[in-house]
N, C-alpha and C. Protein backbone atom coordinates (compact mmCIF):
# COMPACT_ATOMS: atom_id res chain seq x y z
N UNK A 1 12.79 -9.51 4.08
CA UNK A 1 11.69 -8.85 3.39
C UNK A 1 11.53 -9.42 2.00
N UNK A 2 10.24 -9.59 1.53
CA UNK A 2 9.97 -9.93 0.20
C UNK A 2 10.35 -9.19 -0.94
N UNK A 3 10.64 -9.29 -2.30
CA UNK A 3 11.28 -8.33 -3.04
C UNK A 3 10.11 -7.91 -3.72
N UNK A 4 10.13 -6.75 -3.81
CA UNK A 4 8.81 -6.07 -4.48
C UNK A 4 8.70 -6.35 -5.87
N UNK A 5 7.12 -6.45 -5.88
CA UNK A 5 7.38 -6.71 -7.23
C UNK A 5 5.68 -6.07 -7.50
N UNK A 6 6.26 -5.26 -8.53
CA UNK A 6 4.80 -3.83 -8.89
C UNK A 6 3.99 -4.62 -9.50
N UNK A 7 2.71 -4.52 -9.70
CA UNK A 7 1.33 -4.66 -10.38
C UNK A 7 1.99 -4.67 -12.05
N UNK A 8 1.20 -5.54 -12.73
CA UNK A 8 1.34 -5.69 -13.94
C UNK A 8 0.43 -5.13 -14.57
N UNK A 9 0.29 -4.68 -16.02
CA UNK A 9 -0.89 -4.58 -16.51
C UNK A 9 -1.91 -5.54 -16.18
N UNK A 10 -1.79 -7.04 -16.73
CA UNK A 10 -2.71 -7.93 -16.05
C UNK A 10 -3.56 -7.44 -15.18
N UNK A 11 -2.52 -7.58 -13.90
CA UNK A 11 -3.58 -7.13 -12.87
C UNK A 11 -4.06 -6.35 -12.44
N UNK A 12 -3.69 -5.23 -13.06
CA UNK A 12 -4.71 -4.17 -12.77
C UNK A 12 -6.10 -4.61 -13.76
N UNK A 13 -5.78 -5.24 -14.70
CA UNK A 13 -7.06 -5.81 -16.04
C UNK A 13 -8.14 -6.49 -15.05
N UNK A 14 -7.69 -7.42 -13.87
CA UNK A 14 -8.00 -8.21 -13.35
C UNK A 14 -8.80 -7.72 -12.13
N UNK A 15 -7.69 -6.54 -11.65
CA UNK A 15 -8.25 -6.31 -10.34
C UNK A 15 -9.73 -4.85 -10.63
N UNK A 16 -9.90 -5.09 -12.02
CA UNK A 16 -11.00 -3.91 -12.62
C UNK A 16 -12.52 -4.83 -12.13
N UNK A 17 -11.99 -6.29 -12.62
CA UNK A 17 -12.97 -7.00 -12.76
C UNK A 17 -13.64 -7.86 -11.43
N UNK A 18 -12.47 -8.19 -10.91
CA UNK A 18 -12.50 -9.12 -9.33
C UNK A 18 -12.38 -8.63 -8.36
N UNK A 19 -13.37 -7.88 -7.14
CA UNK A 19 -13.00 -7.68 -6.09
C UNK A 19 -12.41 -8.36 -4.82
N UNK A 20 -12.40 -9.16 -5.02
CA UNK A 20 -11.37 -10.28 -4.42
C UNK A 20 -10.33 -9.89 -4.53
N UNK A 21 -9.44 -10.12 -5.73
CA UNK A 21 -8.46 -10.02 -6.41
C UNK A 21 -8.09 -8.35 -6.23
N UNK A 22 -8.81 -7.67 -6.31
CA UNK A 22 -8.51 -6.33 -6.17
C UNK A 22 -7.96 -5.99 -4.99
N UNK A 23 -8.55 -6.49 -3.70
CA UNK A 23 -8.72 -6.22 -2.25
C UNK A 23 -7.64 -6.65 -2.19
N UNK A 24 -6.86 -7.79 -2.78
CA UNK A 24 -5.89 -8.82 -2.33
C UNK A 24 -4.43 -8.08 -2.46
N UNK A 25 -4.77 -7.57 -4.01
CA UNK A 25 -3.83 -6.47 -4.87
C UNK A 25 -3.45 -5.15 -4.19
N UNK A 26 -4.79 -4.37 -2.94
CA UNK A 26 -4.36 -3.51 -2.51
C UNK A 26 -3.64 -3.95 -1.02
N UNK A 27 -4.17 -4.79 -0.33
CA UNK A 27 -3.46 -5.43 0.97
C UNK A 27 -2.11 -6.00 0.73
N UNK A 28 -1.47 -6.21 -0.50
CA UNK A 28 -0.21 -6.27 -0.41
C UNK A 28 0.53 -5.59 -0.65
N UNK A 29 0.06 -4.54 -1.68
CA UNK A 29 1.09 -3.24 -1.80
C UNK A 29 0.95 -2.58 -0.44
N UNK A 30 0.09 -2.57 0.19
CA UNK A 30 -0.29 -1.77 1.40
C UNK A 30 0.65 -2.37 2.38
N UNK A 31 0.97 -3.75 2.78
CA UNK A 31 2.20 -4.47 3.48
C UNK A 31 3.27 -4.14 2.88
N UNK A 32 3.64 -3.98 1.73
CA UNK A 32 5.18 -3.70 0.81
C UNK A 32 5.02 -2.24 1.18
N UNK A 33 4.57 -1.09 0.96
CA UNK A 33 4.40 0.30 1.54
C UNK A 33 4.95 0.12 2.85
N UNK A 34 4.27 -0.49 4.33
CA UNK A 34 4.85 -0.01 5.18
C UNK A 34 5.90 -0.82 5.63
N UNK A 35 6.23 -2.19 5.00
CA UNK A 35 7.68 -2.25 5.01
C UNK A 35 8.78 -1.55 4.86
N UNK A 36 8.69 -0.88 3.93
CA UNK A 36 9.71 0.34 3.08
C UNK A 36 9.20 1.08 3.51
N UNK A 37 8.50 1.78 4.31
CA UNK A 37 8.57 2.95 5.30
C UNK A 37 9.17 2.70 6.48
N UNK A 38 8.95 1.46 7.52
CA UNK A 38 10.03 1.03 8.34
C UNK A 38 11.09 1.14 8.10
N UNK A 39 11.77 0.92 6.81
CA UNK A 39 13.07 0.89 6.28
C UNK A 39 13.77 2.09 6.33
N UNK A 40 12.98 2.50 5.59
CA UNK A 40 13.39 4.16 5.50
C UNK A 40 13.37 4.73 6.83
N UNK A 41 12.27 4.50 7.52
CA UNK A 41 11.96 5.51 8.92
C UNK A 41 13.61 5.35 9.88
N UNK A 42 13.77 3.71 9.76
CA UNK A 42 15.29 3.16 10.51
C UNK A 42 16.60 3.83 9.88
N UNK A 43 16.43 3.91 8.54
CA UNK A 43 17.57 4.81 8.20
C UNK A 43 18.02 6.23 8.24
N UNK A 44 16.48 6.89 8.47
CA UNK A 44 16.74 8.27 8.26
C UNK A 44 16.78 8.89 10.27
N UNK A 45 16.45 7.49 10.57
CA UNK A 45 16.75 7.80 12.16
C UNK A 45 18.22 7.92 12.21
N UNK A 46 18.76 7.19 11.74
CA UNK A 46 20.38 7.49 11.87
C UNK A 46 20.62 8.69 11.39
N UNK A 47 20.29 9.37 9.82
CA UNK A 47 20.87 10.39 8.61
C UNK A 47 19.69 11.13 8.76
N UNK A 48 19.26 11.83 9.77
CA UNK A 48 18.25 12.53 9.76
C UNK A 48 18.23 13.66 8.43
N UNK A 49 17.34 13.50 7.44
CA UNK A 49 17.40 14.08 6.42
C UNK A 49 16.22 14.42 6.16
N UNK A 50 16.13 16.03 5.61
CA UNK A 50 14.86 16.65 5.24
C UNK A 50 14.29 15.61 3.73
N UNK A 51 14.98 14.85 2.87
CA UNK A 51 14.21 14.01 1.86
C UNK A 51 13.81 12.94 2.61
N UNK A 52 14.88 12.75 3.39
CA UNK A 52 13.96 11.19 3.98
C UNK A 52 12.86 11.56 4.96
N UNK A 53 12.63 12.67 5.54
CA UNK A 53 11.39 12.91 6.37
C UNK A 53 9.91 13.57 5.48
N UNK A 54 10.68 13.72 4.56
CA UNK A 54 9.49 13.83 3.29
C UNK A 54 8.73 12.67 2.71
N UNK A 55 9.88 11.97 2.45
CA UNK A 55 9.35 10.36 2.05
C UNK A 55 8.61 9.70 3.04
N UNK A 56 8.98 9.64 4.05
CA UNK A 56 8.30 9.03 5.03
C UNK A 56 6.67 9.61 5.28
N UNK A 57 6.67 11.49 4.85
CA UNK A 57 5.27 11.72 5.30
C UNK A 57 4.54 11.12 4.22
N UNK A 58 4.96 11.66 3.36
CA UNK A 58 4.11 10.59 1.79
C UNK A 58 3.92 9.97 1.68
N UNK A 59 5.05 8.79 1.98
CA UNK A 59 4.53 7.45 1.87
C UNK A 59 3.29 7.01 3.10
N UNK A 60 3.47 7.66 4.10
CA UNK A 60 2.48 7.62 5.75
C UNK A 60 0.81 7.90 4.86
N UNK A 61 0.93 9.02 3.85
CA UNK A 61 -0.16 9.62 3.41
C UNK A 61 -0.82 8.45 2.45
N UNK A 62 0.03 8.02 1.29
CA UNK A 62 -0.33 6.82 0.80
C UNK A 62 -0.73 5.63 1.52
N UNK A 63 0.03 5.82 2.52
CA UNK A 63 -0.34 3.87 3.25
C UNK A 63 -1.81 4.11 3.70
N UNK A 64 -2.20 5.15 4.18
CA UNK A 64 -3.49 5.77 5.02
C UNK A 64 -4.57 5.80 3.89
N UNK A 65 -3.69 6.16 2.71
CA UNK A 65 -5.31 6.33 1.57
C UNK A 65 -5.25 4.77 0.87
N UNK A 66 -4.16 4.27 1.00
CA UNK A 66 -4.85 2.79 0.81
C UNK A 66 -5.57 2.17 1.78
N UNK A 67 -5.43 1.82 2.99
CA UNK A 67 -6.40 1.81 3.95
C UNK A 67 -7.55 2.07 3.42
N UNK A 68 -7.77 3.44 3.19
CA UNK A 68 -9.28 3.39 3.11
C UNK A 68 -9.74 3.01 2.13
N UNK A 69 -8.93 2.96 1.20
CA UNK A 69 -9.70 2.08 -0.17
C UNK A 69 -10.20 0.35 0.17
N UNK A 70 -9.19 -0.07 1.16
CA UNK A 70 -9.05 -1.82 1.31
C UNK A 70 -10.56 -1.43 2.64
N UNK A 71 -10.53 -0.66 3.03
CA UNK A 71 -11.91 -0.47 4.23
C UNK A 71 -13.21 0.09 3.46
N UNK A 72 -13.52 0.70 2.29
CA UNK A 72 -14.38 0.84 1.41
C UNK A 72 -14.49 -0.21 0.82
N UNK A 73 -13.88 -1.15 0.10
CA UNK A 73 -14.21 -2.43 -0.18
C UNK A 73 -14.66 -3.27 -0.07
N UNK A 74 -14.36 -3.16 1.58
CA UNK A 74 -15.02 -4.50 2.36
C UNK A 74 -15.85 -3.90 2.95
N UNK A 75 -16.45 -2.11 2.98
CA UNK A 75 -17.79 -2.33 3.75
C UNK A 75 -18.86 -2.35 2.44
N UNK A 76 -18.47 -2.25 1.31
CA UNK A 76 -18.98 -2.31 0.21
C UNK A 76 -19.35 -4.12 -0.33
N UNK A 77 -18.72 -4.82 0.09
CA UNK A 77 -18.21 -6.35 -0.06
C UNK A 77 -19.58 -6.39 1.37
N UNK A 78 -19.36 -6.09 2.52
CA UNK A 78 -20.25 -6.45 3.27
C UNK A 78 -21.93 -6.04 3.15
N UNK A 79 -21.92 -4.85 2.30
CA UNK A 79 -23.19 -4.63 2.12
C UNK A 79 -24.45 -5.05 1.18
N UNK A 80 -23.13 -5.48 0.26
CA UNK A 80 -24.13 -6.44 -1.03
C UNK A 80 -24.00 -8.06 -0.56
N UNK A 81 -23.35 -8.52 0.90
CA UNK A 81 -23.21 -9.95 0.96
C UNK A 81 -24.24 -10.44 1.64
């Protein structure tokens, strides 16, 4: 797995301005999200734990509302193209 590495100021400066760059910015945190939910999901299958089945719904909730931001984008990207 790739080592995460969070958004900088930069790019959030960047991803205000470039929807490209923005789309690009949310499709990879959105791959790093459900990596580390796999992760977690495999571990807490072993240590079944009420925090780790919390984390997992949250993070499930986040991965889903990025989705729709990266799918508003591009029908937004498709409608002015």
């Amino acid at each position: 797995m790739k080592k995460f590495v969070a958004a900088t100021e930069d790019d959030i400066c960047r991803a205000r301005h470039d929807p490209a760059f923005r789309q690009q910015l949310l499709t990879t945190n959105l791959d790093q999200l459900l990596t580390l939910l796999q992760r977690l999901k495999q571990a807490n299958e072993q240590h079944r734990t009420t925090r780790g089945t919390r984390q997992l719904r949250e993070g499930a909730q986040l991965a889903a509302r990025l989705a729709d931001i990266i799918r508003e984008l591009e029908e937004r990207r498709r409608a002015q193209g």
